[in-house]
PDB file of N, CA and C in Angstrom:
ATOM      1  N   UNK A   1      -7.920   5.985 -20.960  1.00  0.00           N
ATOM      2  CA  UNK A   1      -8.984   5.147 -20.432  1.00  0.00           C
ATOM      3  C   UNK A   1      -9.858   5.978 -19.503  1.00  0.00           C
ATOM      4  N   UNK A   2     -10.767   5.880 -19.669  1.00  0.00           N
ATOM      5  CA  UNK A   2     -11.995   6.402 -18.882  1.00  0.00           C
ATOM      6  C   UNK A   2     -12.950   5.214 -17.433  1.00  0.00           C
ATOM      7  N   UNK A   3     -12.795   5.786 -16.379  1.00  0.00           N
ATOM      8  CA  UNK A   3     -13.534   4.928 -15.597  1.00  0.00           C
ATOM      9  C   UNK A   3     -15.330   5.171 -15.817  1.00  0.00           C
ATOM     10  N   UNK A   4     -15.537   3.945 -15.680  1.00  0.00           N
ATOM     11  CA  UNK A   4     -16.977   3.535 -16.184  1.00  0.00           C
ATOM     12  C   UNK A   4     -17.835   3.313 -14.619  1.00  0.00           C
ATOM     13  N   UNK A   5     -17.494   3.215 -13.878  1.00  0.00           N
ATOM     14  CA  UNK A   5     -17.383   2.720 -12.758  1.00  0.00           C
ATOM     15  C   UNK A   5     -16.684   3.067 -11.512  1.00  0.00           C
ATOM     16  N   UNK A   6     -17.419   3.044 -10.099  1.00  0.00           N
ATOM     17  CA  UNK A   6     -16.243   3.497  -9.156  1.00  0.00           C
ATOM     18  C   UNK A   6     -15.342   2.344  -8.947  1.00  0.00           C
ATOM     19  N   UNK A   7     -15.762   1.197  -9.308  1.00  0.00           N
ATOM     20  CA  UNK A   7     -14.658  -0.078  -9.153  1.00  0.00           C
ATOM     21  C   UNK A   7     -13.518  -0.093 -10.145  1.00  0.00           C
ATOM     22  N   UNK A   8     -13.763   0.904 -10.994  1.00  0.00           N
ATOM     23  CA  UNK A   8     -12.446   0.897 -12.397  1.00  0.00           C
ATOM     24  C   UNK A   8     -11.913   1.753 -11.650  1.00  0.00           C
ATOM     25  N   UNK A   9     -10.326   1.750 -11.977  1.00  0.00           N
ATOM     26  CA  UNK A   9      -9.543   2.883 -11.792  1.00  0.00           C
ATOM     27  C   UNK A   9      -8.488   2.737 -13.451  1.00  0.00           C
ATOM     28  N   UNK A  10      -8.369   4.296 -14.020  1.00  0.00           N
ATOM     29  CA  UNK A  10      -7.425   4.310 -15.045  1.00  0.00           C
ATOM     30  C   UNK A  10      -6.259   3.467 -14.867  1.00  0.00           C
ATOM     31  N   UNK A  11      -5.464   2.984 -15.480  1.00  0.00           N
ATOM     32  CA  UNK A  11      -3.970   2.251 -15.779  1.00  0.00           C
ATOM     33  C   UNK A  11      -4.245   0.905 -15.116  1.00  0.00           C
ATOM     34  N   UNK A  12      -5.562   0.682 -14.113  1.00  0.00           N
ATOM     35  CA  UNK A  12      -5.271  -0.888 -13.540  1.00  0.00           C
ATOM     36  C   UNK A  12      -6.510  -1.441 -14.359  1.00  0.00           C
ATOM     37  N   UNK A  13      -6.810  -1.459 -15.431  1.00  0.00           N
ATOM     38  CA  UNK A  13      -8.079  -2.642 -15.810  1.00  0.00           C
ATOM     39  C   UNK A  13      -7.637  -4.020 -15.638  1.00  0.00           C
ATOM     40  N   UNK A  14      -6.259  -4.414 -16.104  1.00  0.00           N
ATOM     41  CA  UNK A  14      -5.712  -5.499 -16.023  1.00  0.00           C
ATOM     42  C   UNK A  14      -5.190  -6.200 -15.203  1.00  0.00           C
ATOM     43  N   UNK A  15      -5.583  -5.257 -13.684  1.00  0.00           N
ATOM     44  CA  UNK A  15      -4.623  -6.039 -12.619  1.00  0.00           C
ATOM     45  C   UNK A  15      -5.177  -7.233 -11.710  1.00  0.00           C
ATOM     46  N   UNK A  16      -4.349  -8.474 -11.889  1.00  0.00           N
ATOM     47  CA  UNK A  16      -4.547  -9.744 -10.766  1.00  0.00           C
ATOM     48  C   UNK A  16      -3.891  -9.713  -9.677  1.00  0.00           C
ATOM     49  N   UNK A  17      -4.790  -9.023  -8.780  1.00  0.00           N
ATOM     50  CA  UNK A  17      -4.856  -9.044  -7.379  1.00  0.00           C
ATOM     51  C   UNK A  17      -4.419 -10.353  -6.723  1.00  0.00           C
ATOM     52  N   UNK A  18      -5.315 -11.533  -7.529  1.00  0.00           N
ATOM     53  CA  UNK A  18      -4.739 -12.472  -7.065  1.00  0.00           C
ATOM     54  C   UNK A  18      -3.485 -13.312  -6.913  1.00  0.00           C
ATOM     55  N   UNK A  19      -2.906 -12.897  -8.376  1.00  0.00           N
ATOM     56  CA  UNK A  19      -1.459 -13.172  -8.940  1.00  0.00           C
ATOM     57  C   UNK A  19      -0.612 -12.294  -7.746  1.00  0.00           C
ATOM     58  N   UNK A  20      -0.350 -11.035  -7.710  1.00  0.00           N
ATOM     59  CA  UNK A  20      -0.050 -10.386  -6.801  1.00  0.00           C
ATOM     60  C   UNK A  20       0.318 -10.535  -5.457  1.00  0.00           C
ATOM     61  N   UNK A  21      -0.889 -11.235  -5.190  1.00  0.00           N
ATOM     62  CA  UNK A  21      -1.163 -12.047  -3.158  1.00  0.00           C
ATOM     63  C   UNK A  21      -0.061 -13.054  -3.527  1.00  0.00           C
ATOM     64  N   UNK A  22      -0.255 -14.002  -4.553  1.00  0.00           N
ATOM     65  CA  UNK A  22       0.426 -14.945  -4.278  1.00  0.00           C
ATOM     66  C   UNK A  22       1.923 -14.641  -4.328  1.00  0.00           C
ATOM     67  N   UNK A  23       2.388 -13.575  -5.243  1.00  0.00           N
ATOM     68  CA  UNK A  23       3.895 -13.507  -5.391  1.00  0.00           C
ATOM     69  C   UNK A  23       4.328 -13.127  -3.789  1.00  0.00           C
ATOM     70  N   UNK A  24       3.550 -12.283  -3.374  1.00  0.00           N
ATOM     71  CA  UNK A  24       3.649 -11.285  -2.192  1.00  0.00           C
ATOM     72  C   UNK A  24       3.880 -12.305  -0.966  1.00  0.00           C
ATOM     73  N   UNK A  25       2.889 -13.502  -0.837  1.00  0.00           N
ATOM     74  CA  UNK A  25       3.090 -14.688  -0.163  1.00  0.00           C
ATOM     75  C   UNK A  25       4.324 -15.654  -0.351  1.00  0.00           C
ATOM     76  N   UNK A  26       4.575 -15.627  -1.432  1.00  0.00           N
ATOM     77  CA  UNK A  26       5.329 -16.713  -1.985  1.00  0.00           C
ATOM     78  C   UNK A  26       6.897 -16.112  -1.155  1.00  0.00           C
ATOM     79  N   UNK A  27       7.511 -15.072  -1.177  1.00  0.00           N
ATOM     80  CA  UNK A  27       8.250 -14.265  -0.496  1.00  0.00           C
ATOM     81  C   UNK A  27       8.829 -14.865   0.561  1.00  0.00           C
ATOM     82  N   UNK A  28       7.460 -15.103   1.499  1.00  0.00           N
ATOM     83  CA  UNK A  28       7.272 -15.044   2.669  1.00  0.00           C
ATOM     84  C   UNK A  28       8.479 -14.084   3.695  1.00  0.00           C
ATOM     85  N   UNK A  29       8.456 -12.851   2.766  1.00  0.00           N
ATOM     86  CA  UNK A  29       9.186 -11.921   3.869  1.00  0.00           C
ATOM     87  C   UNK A  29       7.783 -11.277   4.942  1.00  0.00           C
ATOM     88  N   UNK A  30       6.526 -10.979   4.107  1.00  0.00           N
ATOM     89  CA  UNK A  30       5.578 -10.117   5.244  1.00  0.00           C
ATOM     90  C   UNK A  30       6.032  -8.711   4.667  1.00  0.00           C
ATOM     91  N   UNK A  31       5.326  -7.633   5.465  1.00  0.00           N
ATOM     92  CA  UNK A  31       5.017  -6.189   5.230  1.00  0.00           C
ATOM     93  C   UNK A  31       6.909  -5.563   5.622  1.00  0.00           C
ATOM     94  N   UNK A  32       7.383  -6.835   6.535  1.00  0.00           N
ATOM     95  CA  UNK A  32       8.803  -5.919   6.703  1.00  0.00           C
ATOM     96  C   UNK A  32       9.390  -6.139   5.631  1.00  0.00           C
ATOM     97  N   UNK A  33       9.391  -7.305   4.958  1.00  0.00           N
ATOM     98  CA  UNK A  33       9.990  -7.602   3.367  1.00  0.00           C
ATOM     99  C   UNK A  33       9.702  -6.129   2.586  1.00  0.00           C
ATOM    100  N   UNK A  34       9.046  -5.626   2.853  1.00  0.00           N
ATOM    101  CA  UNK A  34       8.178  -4.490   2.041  1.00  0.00           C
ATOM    102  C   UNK A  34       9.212  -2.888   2.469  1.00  0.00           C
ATOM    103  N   UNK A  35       9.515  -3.031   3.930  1.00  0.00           N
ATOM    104  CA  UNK A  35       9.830  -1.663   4.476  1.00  0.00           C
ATOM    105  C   UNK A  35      11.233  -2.156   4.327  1.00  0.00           C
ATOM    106  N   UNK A  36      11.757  -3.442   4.924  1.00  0.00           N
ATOM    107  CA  UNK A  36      13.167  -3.140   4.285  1.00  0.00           C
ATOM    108  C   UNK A  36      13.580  -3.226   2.678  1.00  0.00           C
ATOM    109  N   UNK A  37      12.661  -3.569   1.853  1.00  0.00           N
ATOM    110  CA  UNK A  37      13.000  -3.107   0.033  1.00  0.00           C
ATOM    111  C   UNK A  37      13.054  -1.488  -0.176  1.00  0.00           C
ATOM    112  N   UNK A  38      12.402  -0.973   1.341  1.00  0.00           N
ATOM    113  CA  UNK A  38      12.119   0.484   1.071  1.00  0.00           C
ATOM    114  C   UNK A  38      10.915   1.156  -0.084  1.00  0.00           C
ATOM    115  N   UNK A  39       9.858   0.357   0.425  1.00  0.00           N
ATOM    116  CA  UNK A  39       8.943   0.858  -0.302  1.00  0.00           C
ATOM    117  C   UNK A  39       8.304   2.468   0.070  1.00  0.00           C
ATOM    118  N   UNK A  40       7.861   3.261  -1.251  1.00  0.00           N
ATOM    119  CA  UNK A  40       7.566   4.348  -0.650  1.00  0.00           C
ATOM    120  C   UNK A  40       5.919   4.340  -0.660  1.00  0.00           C
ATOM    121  N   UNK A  41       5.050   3.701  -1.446  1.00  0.00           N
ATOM    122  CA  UNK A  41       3.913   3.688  -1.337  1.00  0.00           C
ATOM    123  C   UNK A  41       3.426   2.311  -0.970  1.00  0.00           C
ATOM    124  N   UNK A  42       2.023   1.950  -0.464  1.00  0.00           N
ATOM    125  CA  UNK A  42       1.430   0.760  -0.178  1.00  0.00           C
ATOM    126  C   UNK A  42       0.953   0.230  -1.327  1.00  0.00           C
ATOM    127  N   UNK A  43       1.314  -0.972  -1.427  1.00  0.00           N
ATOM    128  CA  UNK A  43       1.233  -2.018  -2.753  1.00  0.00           C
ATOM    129  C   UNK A  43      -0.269  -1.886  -2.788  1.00  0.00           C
ATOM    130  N   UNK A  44      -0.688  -2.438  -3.797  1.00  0.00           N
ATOM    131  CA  UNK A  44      -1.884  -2.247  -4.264  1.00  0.00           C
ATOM    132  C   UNK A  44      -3.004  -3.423  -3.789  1.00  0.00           C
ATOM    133  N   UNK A  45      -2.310  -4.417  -3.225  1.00  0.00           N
ATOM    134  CA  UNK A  45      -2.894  -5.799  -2.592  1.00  0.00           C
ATOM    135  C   UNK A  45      -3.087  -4.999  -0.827  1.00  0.00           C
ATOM    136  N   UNK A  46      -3.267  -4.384  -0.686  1.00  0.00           N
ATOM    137  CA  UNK A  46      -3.289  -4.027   0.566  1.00  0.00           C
ATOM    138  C   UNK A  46      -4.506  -2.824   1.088  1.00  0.00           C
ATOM    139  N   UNK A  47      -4.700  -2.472  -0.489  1.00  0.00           N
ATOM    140  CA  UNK A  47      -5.518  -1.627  -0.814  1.00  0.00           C
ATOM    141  C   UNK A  47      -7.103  -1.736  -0.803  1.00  0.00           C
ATOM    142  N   UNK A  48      -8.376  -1.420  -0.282  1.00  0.00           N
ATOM    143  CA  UNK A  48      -9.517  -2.201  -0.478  1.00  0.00           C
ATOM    144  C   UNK A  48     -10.208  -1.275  -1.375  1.00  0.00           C
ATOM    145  N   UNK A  49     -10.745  -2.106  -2.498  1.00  0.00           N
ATOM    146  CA  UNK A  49     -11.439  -1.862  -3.272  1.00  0.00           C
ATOM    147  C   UNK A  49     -12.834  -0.985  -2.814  1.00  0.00           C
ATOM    148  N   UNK A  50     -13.043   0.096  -3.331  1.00  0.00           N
ATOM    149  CA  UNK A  50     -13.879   1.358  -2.889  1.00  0.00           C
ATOM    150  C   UNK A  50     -15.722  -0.019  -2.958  1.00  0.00           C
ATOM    151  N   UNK A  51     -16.056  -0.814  -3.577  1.00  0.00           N
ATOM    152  CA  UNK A  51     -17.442  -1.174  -3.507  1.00  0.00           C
ATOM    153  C   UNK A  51     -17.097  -2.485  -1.954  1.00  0.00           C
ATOM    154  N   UNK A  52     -16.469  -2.291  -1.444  1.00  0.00           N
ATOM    155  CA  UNK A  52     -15.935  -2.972  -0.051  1.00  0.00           C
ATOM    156  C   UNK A  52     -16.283  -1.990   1.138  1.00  0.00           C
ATOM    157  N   UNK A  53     -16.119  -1.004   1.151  1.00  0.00           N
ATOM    158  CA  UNK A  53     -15.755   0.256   1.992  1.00  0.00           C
ATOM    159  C   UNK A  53     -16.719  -0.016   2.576  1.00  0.00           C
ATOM    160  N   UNK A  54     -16.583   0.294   4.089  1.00  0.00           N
ATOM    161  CA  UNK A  54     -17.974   0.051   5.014  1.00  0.00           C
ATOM    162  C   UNK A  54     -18.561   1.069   5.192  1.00  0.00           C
ATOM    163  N   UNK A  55     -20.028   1.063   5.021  1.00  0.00           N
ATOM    164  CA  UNK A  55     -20.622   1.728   4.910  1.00  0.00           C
ATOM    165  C   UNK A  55     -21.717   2.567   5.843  1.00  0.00           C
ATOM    166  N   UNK A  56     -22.319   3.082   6.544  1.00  0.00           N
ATOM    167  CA  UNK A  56     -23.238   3.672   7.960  1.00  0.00           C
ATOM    168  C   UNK A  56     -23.642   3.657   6.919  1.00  0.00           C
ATOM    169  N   UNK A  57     -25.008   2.326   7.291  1.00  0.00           N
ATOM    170  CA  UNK A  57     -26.572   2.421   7.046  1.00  0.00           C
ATOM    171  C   UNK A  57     -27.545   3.635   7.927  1.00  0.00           C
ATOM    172  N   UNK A  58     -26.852   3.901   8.425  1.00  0.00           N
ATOM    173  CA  UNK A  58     -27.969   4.659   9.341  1.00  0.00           C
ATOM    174  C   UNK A  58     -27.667   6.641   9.310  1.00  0.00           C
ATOM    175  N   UNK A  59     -26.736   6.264   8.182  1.00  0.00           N
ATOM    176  CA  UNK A  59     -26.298   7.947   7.070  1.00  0.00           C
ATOM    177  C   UNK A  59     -28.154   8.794   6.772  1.00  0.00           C
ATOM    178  N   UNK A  60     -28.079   9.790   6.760  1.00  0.00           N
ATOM    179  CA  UNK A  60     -29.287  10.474   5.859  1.00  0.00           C
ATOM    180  C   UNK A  60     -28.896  10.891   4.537  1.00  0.00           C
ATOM    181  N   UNK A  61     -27.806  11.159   4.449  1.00  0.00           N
ATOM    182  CA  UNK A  61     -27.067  11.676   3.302  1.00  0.00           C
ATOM    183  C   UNK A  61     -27.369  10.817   1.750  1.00  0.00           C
ATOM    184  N   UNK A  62     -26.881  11.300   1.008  1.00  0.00           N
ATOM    185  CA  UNK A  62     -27.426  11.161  -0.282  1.00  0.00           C
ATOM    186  C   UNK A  62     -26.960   9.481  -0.494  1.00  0.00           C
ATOM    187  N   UNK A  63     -27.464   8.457  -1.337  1.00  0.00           N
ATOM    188  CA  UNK A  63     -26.923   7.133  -1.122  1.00  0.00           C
ATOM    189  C   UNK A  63     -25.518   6.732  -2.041  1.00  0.00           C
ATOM    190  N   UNK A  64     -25.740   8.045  -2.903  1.00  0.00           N
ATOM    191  CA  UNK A  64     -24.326   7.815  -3.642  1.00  0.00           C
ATOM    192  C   UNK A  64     -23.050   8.355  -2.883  1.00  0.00           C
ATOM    193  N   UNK A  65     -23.132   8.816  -2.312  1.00  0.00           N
ATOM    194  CA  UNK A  65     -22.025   9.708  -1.134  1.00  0.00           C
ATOM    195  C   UNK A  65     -21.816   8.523  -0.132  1.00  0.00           C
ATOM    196  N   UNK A  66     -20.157   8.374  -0.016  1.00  0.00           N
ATOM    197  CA  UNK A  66     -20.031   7.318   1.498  1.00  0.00           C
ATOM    198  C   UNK A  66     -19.370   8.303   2.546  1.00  0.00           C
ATOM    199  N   UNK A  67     -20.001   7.753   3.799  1.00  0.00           N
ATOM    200  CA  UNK A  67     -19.608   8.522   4.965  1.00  0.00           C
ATOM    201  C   UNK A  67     -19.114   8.038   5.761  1.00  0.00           C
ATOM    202  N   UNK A  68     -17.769   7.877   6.079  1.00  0.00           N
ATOM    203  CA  UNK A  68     -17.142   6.639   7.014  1.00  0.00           C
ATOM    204  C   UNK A  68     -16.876   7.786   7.878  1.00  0.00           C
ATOM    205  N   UNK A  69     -16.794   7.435   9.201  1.00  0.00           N
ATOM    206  CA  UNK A  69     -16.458   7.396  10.703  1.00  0.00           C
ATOM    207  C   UNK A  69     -15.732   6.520  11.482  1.00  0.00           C
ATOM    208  N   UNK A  70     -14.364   7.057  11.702  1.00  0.00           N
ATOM    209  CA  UNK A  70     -13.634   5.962  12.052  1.00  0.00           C
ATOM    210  C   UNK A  70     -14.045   5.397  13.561  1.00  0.00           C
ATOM    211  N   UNK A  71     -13.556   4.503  14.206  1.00  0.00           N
ATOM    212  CA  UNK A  71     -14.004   3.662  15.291  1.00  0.00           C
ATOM    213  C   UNK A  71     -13.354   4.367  16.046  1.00  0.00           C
ATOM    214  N   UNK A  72     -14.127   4.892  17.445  1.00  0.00           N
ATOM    215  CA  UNK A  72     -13.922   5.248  18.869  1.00  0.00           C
ATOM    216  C   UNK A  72     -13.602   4.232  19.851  1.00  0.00           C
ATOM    217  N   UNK A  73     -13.110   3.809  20.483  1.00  0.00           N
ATOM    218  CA  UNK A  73     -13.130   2.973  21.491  1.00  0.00           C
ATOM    219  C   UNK A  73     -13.048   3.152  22.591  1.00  0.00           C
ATOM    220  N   UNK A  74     -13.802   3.769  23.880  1.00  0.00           N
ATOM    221  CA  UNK A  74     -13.850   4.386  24.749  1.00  0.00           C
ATOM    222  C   UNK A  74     -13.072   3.302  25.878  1.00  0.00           C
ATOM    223  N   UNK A  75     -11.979   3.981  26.689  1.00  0.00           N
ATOM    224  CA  UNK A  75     -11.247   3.357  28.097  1.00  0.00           C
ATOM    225  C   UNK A  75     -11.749   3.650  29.056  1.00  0.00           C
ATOM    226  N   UNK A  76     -12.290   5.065  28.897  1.00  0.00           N
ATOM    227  CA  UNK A  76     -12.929   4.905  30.370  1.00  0.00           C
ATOM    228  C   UNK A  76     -12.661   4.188  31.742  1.00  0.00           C
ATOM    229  N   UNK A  77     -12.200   4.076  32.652  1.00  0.00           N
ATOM    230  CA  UNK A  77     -12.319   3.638  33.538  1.00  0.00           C
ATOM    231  C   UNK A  77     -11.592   2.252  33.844  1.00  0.00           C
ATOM    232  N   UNK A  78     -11.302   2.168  32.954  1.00  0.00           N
ATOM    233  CA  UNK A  78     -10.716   0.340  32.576  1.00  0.00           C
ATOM    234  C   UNK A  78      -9.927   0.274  33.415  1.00  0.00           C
ATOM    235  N   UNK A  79      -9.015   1.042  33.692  1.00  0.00           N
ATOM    236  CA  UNK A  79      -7.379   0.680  34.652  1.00  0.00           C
ATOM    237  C   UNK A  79      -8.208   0.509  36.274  1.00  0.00           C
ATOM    238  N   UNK A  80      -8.742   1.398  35.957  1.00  0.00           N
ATOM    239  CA  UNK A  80      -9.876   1.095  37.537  1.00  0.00           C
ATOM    240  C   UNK A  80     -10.617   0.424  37.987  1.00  0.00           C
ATOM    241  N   UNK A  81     -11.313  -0.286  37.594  1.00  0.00           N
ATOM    242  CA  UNK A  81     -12.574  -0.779  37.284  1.00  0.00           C
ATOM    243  C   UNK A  81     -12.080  -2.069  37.751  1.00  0.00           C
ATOM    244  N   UNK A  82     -11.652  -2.732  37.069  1.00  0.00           N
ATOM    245  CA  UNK A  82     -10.924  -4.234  37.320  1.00  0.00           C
ATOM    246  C   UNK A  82     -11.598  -5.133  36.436  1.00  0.00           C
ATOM    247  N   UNK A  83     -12.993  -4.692  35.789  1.00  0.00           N
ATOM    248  CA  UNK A  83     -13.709  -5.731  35.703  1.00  0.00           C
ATOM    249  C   UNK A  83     -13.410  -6.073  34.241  1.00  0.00           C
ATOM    250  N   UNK A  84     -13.027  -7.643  34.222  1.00  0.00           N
ATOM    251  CA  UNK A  84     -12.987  -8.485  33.761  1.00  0.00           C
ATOM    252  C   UNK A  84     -14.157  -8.217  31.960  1.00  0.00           C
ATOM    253  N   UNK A  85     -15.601  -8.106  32.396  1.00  0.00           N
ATOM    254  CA  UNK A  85     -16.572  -7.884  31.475  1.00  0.00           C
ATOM    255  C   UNK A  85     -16.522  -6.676  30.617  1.00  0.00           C
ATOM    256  N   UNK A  86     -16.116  -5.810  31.385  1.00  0.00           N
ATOM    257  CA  UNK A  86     -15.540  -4.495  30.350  1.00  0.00           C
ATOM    258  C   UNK A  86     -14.399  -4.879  29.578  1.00  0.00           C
ATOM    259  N   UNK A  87     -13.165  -4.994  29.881  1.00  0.00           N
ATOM    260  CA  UNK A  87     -12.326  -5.579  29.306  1.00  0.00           C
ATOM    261  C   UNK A  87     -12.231  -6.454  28.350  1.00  0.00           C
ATOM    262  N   UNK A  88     -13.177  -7.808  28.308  1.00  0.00           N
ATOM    263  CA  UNK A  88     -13.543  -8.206  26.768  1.00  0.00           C
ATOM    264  C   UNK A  88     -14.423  -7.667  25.806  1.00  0.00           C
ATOM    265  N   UNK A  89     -15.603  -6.968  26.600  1.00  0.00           N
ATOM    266  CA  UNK A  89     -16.120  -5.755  25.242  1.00  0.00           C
ATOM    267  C   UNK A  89     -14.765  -4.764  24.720  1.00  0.00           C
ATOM    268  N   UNK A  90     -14.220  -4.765  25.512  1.00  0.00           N
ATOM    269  CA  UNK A  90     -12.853  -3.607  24.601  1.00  0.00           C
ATOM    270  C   UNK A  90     -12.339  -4.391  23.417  1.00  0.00           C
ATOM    271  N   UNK A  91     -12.358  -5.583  24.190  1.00  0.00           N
ATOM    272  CA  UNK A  91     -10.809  -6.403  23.194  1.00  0.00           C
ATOM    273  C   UNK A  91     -11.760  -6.711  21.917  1.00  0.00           C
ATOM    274  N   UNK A  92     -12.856  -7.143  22.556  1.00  0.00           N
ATOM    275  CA  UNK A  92     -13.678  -7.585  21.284  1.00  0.00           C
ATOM    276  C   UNK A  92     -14.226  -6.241  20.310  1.00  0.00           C
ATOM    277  N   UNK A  93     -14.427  -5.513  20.758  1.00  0.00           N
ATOM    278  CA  UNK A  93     -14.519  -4.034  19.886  1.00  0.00           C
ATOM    279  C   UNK A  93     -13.102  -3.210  18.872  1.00  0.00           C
ATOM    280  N   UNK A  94     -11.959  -3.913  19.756  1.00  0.00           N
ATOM    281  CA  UNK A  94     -10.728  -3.397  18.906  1.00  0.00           C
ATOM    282  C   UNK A  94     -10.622  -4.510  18.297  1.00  0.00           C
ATOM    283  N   UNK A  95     -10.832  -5.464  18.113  1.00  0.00           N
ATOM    284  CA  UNK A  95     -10.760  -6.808  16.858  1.00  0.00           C
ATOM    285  C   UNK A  95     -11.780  -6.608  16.090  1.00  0.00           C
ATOM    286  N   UNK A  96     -13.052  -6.209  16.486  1.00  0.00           N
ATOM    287  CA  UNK A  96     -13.853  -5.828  14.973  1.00  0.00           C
ATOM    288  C   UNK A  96     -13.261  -4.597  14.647  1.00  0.00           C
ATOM    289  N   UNK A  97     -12.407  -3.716  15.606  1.00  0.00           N
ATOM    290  CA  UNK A  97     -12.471  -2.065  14.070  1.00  0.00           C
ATOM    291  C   UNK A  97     -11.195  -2.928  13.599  1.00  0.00           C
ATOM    292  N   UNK A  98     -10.299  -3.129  13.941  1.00  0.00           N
ATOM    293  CA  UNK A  98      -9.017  -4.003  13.315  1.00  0.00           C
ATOM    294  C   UNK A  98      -9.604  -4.998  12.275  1.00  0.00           C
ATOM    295  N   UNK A  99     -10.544  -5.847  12.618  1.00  0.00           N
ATOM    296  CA  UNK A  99     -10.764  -6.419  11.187  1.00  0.00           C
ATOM    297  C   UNK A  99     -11.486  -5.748  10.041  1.00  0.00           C
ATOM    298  N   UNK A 100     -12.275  -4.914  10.527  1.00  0.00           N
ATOM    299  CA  UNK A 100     -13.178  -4.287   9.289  1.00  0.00           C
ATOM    300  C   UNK A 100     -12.782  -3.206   8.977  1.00  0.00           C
ATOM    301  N   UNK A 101     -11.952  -2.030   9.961  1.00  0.00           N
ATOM    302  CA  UNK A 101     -11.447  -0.815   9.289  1.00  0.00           C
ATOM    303  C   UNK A 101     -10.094  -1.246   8.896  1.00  0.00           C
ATOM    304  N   UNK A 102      -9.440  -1.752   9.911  1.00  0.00           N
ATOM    305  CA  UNK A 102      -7.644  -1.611   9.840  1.00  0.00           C
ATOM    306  C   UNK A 102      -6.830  -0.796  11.001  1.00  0.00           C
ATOM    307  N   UNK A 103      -7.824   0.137  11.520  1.00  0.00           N
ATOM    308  CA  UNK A 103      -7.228   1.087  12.299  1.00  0.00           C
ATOM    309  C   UNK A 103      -8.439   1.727  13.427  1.00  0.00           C
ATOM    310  N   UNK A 104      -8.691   2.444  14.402  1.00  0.00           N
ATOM    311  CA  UNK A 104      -9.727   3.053  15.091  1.00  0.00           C
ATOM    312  C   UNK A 104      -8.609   3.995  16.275  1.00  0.00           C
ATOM    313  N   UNK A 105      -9.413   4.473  16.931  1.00  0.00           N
ATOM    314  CA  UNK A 105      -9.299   5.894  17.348  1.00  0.00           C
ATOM    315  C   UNK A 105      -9.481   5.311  18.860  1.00  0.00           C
ATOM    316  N   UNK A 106      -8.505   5.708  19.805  1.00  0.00           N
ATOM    317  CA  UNK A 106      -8.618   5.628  20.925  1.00  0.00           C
ATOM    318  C   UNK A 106      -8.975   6.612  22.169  1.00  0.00           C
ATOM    319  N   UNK A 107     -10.273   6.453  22.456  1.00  0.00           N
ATOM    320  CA  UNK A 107     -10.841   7.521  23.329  1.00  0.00           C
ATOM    321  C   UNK A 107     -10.552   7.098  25.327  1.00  0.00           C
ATOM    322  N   UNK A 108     -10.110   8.409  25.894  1.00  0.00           N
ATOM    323  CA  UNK A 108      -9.967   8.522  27.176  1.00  0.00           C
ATOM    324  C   UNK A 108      -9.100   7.087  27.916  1.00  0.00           C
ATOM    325  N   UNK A 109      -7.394   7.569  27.148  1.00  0.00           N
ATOM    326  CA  UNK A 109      -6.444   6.647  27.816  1.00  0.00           C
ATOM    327  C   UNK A 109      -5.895   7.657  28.355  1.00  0.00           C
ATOM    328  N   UNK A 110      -4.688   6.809  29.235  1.00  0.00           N
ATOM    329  CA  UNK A 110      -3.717   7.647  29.867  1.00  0.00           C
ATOM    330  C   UNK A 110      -2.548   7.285  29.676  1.00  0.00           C
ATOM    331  N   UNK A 111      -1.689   8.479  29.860  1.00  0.00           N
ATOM    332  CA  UNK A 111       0.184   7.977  29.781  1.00  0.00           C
ATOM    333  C   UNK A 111       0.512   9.036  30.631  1.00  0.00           C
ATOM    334  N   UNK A 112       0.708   7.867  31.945  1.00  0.00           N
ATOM    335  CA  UNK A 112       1.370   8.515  33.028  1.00  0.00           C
ATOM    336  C   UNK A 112       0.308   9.596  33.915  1.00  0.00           C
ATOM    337  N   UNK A 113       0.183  10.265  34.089  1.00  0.00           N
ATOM    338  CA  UNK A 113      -0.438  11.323  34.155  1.00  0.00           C
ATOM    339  C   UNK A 113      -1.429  12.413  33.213  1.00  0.00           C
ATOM    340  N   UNK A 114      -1.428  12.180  32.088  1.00  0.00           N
ATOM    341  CA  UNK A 114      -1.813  12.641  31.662  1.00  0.00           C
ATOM    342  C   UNK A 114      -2.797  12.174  30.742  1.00  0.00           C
ATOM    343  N   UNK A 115      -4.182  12.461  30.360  1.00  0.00           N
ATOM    344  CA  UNK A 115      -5.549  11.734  30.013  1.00  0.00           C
ATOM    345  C   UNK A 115      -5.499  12.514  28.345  1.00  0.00           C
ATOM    346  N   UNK A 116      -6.156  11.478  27.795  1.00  0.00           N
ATOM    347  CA  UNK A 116      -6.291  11.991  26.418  1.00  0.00           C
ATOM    348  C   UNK A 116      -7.719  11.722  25.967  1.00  0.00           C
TER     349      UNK A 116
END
């Protein structure tokens, strides 16, 4: 099989994602159901489809090329500061990269003594 498309991938033309969710739900073990079966790779329902991928509109680069940049979230000052208003721009900035990436990058925390 040949992909026609970046949304095809070889060996899955046939796969229901949706069928899938539901077995995966139906379980109701969750992702530990998953680590204690001892899975070695991430199921394929977990996976986001490449025409999903978020994208920087504000790229120069060619439009067929994607350029992701994962999320920074700067601490700065937070443990100090006290203030209340910084603190929900954080929380609310790590709930959008958590909902739209999955994961982001944590800039200028500390542990213990030591700054990262």
């Amino acid at each position: 099989m040949v992909a026609t498309s970046t949304n095809e991938v070889p060996g899955i033309a046939n796969y229901d994602r949706k069928s899938e969710v539901k077995t995966f739900d139906d379980t109701k073990e969750g992702v530990k159901g998953l680590v204690d079966a001892g899975i070695t790779q991430v199921p394929r329902i977990f996976h986001l489809p490449v025409d999903q991928y978020p994208i920087n509109s504000t790229c120069d680069s060619e439009p067929t090329k994607t350029q992701l940049r994962i999320p920074v979230i700067d601490l700065e000052g937070l443990e100090y500061d006290n203030n209340p208003t910084k603190r929900k721009e954080i929380v609310a900035k790590v709930g959008e990269a958590s909902e739209t990436w999955g994961f982001f990058q944590i800039a200028n925390h500390e542990y213990g003594n030591l700054k990262y």
